[in-house]
C-alpha atoms as a PDB file:
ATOM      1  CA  UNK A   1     -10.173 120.184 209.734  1.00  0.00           C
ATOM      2  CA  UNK A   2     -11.080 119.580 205.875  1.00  0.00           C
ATOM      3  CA  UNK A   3     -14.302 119.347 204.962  1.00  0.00           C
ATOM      4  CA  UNK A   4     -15.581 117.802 201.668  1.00  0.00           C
ATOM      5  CA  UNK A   5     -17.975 119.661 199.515  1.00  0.00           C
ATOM      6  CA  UNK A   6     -21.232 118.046 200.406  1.00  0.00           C
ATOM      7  CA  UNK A   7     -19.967 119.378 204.111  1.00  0.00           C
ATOM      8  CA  UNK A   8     -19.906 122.841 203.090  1.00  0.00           C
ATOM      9  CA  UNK A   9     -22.898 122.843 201.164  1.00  0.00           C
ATOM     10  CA  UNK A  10     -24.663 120.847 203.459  1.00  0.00           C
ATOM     11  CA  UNK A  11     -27.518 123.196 204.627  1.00  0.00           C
ATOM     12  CA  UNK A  12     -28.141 124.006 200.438  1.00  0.00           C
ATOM     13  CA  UNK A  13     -28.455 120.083 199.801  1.00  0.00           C
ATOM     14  CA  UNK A  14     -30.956 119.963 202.557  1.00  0.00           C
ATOM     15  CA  UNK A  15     -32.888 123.070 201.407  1.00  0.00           C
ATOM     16  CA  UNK A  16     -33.014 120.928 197.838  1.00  0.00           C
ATOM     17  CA  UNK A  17     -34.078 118.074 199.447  1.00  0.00           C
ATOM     18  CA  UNK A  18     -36.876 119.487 201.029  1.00  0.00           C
ATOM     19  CA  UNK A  19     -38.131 121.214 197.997  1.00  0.00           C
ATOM     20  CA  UNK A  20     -37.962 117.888 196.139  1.00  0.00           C
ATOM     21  CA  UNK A  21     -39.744 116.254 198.876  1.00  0.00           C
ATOM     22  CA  UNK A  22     -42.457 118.560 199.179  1.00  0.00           C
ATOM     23  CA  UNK A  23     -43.311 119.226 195.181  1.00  0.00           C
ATOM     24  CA  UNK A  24     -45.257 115.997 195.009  1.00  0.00           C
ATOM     25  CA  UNK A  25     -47.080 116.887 198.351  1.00  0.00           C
ATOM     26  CA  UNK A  26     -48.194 120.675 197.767  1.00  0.00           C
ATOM     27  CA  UNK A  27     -49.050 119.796 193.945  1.00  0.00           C
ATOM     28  CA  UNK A  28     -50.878 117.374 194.764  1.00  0.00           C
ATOM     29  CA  UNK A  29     -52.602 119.015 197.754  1.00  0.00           C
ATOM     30  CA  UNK A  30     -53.145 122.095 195.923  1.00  0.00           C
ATOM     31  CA  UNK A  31     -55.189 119.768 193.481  1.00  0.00           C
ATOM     32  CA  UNK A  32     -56.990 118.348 195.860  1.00  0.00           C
ATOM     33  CA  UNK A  33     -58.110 121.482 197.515  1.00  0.00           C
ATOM     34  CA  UNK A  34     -59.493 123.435 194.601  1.00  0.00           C
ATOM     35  CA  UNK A  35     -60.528 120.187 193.320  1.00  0.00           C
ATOM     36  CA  UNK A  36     -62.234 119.518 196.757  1.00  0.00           C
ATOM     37  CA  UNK A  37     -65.576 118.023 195.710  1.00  0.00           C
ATOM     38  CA  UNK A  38     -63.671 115.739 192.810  1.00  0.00           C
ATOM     39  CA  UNK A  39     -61.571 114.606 195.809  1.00  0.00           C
ATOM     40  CA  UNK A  40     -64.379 113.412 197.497  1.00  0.00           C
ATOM     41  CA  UNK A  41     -65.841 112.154 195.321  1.00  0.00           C
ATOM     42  CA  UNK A  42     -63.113 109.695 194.525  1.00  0.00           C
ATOM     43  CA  UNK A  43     -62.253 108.868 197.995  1.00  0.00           C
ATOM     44  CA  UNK A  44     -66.161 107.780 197.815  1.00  0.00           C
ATOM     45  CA  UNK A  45     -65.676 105.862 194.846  1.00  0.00           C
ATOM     46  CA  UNK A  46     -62.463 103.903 196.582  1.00  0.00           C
ATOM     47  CA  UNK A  47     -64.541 103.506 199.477  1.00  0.00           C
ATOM     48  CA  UNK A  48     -62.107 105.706 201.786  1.00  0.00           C
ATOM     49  CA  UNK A  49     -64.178 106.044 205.135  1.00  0.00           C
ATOM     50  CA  UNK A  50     -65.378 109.234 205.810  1.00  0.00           C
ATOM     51  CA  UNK A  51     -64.376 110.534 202.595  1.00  0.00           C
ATOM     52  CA  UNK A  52     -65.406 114.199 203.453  1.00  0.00           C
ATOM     53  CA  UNK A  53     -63.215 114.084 206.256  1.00  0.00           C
ATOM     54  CA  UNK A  54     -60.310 112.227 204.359  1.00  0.00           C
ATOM     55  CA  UNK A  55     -60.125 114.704 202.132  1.00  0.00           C
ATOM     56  CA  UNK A  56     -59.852 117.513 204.555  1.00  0.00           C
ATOM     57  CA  UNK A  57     -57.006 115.514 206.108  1.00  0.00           C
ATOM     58  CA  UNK A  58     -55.525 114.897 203.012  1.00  0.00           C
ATOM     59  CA  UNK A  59     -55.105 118.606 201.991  1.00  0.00           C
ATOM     60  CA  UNK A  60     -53.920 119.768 205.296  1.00  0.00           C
ATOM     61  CA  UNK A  61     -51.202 117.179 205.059  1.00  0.00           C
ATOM     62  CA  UNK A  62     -50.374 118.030 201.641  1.00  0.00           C
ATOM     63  CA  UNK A  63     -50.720 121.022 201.322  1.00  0.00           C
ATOM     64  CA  UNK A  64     -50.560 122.988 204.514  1.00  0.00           C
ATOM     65  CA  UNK A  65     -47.889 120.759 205.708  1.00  0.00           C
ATOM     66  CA  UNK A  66     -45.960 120.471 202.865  1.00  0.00           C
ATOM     67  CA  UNK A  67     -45.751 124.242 202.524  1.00  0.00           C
ATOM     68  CA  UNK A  68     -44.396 124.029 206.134  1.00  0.00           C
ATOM     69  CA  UNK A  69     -42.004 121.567 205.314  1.00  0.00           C
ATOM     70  CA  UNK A  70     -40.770 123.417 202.056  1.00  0.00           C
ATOM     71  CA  UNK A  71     -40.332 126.567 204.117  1.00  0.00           C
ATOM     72  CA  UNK A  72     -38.410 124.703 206.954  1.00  0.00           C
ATOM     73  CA  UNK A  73     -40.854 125.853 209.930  1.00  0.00           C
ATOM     74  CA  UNK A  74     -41.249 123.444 213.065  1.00  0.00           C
ATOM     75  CA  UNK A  75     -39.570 120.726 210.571  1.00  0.00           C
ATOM     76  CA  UNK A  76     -38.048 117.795 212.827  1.00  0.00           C
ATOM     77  CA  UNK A  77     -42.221 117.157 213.957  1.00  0.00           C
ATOM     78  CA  UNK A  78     -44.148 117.853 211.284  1.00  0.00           C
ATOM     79  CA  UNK A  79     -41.776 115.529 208.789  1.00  0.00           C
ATOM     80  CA  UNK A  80     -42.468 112.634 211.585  1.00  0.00           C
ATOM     81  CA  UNK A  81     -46.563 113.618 211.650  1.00  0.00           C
ATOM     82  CA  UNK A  82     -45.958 113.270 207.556  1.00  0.00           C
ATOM     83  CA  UNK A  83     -44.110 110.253 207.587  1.00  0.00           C
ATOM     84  CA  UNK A  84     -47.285 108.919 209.198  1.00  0.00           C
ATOM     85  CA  UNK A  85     -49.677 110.524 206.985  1.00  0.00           C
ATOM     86  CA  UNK A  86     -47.653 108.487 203.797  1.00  0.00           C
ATOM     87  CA  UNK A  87     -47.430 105.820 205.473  1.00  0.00           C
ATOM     88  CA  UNK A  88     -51.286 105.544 206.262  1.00  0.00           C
ATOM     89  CA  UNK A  89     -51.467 106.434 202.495  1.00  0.00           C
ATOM     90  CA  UNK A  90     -49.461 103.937 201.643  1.00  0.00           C
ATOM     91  CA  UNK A  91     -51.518 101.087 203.111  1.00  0.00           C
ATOM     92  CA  UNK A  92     -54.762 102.272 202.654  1.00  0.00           C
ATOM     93  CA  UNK A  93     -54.190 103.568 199.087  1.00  0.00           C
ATOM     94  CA  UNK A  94     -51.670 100.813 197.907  1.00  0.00           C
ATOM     95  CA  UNK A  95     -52.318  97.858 199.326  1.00  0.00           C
ATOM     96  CA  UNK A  96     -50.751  95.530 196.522  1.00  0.00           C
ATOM     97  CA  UNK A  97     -50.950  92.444 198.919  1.00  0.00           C
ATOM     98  CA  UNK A  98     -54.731  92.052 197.793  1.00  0.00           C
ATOM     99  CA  UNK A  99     -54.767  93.000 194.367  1.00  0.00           C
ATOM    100  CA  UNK A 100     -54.301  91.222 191.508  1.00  0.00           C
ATOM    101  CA  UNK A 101     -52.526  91.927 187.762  1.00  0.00           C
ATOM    102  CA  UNK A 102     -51.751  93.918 186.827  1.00  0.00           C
ATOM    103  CA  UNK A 103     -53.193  96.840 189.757  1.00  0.00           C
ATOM    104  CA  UNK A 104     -50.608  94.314 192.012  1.00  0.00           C
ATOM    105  CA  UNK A 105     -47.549  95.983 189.766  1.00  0.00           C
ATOM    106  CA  UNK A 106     -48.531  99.161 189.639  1.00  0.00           C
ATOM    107  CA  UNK A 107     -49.495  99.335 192.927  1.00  0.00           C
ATOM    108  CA  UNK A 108     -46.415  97.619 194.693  1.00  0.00           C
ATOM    109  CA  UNK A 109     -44.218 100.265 193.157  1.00  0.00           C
ATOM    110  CA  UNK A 110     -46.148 102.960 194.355  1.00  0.00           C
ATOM    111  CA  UNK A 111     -46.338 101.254 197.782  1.00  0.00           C
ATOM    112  CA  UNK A 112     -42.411 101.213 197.621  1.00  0.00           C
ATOM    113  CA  UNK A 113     -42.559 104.864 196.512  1.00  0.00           C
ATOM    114  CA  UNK A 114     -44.389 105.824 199.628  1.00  0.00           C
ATOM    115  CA  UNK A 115     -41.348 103.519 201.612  1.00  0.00           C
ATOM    116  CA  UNK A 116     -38.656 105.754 200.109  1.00  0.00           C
ATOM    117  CA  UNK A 117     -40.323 108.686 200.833  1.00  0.00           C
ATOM    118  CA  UNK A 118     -40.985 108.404 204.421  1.00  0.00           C
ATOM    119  CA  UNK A 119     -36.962 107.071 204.410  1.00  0.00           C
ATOM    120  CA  UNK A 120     -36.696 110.854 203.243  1.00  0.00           C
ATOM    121  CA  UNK A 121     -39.008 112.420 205.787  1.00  0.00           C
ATOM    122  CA  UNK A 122     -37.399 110.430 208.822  1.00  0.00           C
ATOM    123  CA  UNK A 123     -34.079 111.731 207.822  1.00  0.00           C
ATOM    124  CA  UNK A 124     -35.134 115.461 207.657  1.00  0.00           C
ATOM    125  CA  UNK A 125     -36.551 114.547 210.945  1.00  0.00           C
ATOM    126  CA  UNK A 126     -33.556 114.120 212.213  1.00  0.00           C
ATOM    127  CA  UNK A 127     -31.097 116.506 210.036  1.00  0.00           C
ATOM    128  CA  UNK A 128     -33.696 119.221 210.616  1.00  0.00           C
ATOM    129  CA  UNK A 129     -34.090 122.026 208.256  1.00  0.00           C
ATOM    130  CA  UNK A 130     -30.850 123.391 208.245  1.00  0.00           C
ATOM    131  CA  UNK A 131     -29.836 127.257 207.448  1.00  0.00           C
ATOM    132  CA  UNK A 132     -32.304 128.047 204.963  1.00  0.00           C
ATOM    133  CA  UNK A 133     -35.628 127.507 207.345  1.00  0.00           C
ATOM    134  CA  UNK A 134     -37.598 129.457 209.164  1.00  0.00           C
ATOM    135  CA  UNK A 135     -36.848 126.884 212.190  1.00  0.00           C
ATOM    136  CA  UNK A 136     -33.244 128.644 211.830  1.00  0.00           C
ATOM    137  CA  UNK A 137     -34.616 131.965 213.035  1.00  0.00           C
END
């Protein structure tokens, strides 16, 4: 049987994909966490219930769950419960279909972000983390 090079490679394409997936999360989380009382502050100021709360959410998603994610450990579940997390993001964060110009733009593209990345997440749900994860082991 011949396989094509994206075949043989195919657990190193997934290990990139999950460290592209996760920068934006365990950046952004880390941010959040030592910025903790900015964070909640802002979720106050975007009227985010239970902002204290939200933010705690926010950086266990982010961060501790993105640092899961990049290091491949229980990654076909915790790439769904993330999925849901950006998805919940999306709507309550981006929700273009009230806004007007030109916060509508910007934030229909970042809605759309959020859609592409969850496209990502559902498919490492089902790939799984391949050879390079801890879920290998």
């Amino acid at each position: 049987m011949r396989y094509t090079l994206f075949e043989r490679q195919r657990d190193l394409i997934i290990l990139l994909a999950r460290i592209l997936l996760m920068l934006l999360f365990v950046t952004s989380g880390w941010g959040k966490l030592t910025g903790f009382s900015g964070t909640v502050d802002y979720f106050t100021a975007i009227g985010t219930p239970l902002p204290s709360i939200a933010a705690s959410v926010a950086v266990v998603m982010e961060f501790g769950v993105g640092i899961l994610l990049l290091i491949g450990f229980y990654t076909r579940p915790l790439a769904l419960l993330m999925s849901l997390f950006v998805l919940g993001t999306a709507i309550i964060g981006h929700h273009f279909w009230d806004m007007v110009e030109p916060a509508k733009s910007a934030n229909t593209i970042q809605f759309f972000k959020n859609m592409s990345i969850i496209g990502g997440l559902l498919l490492l749900s089902v790939t799984g983390a391949g050879r390079y994860s801890l879920d290998r082991r």
